[in-house]
C-alpha atoms as a PDB file:
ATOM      1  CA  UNK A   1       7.900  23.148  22.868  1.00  0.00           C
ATOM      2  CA  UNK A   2       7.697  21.440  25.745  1.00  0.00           C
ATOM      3  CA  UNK A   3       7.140  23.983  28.058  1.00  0.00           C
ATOM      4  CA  UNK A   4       4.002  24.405  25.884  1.00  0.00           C
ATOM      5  CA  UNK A   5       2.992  21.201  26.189  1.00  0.00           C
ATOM      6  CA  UNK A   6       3.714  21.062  29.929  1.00  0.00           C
ATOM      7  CA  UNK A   7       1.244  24.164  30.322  1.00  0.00           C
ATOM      8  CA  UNK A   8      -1.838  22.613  28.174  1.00  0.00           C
ATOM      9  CA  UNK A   9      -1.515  19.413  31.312  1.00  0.00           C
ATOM     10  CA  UNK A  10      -1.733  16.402  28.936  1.00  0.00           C
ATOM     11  CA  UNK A  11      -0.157  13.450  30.693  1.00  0.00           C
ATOM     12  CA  UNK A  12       0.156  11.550  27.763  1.00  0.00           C
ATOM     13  CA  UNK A  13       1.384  14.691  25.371  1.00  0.00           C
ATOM     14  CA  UNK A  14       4.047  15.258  28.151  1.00  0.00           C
ATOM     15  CA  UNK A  15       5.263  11.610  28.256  1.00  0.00           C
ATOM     16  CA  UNK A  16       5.158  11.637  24.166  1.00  0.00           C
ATOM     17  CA  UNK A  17       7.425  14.875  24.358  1.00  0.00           C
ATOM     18  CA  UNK A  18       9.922  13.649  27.604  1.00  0.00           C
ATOM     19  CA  UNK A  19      10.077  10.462  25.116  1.00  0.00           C
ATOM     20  CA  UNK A  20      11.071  12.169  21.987  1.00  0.00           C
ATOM     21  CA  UNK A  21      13.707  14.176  24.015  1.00  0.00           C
ATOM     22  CA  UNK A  22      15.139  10.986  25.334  1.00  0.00           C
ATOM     23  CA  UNK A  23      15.756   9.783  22.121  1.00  0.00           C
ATOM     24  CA  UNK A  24      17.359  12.848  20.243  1.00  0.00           C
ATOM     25  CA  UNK A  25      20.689  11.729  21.607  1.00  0.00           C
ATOM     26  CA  UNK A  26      20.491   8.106  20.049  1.00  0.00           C
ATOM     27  CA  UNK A  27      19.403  10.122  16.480  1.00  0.00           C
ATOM     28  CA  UNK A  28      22.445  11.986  17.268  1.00  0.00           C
ATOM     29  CA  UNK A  29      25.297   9.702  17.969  1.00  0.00           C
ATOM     30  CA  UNK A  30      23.782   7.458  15.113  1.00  0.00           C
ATOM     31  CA  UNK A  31      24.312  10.874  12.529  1.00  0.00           C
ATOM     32  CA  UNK A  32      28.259  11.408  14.064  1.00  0.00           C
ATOM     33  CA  UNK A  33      29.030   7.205  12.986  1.00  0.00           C
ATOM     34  CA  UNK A  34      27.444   8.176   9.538  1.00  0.00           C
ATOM     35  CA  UNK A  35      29.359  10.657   9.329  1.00  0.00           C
ATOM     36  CA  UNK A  36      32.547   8.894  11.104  1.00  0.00           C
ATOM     37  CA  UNK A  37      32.350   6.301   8.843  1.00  0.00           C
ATOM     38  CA  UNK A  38      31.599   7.985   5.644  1.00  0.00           C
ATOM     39  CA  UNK A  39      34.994   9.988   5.992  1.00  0.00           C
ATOM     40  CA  UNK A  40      36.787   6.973   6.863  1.00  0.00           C
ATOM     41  CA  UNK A  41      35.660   4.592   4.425  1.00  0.00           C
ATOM     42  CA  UNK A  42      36.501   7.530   1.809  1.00  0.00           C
ATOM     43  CA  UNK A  43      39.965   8.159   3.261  1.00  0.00           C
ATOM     44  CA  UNK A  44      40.888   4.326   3.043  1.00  0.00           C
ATOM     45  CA  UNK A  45      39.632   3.909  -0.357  1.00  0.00           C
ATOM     46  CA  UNK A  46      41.929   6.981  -1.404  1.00  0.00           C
ATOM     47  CA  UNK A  47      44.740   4.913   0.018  1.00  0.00           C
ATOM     48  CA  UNK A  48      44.176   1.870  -1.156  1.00  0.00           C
ATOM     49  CA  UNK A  49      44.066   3.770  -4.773  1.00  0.00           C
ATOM     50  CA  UNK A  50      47.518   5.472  -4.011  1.00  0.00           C
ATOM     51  CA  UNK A  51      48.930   2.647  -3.090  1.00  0.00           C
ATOM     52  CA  UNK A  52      48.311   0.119  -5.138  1.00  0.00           C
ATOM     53  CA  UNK A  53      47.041   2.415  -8.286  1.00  0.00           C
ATOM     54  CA  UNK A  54      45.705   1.226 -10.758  1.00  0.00           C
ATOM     55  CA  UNK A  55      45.899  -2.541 -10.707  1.00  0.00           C
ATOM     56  CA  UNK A  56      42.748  -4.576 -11.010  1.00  0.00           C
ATOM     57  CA  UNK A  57      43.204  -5.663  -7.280  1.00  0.00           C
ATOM     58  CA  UNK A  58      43.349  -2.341  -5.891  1.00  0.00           C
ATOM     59  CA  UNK A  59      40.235  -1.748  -7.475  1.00  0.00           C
ATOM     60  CA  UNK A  60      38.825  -4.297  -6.324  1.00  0.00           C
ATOM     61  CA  UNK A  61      39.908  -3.405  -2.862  1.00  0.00           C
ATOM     62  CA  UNK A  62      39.173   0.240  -3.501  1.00  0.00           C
ATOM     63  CA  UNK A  63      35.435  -1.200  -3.746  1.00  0.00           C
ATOM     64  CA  UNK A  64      34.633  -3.628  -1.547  1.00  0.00           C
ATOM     65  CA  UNK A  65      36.167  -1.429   1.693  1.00  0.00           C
ATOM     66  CA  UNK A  66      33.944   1.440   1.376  1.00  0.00           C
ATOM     67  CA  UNK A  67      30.654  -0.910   0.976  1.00  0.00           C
ATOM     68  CA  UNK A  68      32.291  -3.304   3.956  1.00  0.00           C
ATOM     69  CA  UNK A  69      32.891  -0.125   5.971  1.00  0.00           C
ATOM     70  CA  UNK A  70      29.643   1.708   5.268  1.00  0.00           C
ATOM     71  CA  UNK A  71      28.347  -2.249   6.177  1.00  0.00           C
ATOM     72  CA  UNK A  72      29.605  -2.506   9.152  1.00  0.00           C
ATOM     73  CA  UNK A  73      28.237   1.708  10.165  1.00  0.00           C
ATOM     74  CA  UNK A  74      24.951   0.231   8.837  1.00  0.00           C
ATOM     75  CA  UNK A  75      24.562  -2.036  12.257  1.00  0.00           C
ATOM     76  CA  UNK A  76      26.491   0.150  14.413  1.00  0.00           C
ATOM     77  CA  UNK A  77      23.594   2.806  13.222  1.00  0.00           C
ATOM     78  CA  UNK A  78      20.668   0.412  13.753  1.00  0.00           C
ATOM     79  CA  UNK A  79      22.049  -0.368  17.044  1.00  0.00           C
ATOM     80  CA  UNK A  80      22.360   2.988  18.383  1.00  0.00           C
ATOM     81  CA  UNK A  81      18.929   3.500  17.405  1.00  0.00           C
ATOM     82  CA  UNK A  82      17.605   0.459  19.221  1.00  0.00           C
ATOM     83  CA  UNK A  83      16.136  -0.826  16.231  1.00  0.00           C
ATOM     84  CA  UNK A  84      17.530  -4.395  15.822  1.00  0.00           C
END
């Protein structure tokens, strides 16, 4: 694509293009903590359940991590994508 664009000679097109390729790597990294953090805030919920069952604290616990976790990836995600 942006070999095409290259060949049509469109300054601005080009720049648009060179920009969008610049920021493929922030989309990127910010899919891998989704993902990172999705897996992990699963695993430790599984835990917590194991270990303390079925006890009104553990699910309690077995709540509030995942949402804390998936919190916390929220602004780790805006970050990498510049946003705030």
């Amino acid at each position: 694509m942006s070999i095409a664009v290259t060949v049509l000679g469109v300054p601005a097109l080009t720049n648009f293009i060179n920009v969008v390729y610049g920021y493929l790597p922030n989309v990127l990294a910010a899919l891998a903590i989704f993902l990172v953090a999705g897996a992990v805030s699963a695993a430790v919920s599984a835990f917590v359940v194991k270990v303390m069952g079925d006890s009104a604290t553990g699910k309690l616990i077995a709540t509030v991590i995942p949402v804390a976790t998936m919190l916390i990836a929220t602004f780790m995600i805006l970050n990498e994508l510049k946003i705030c």
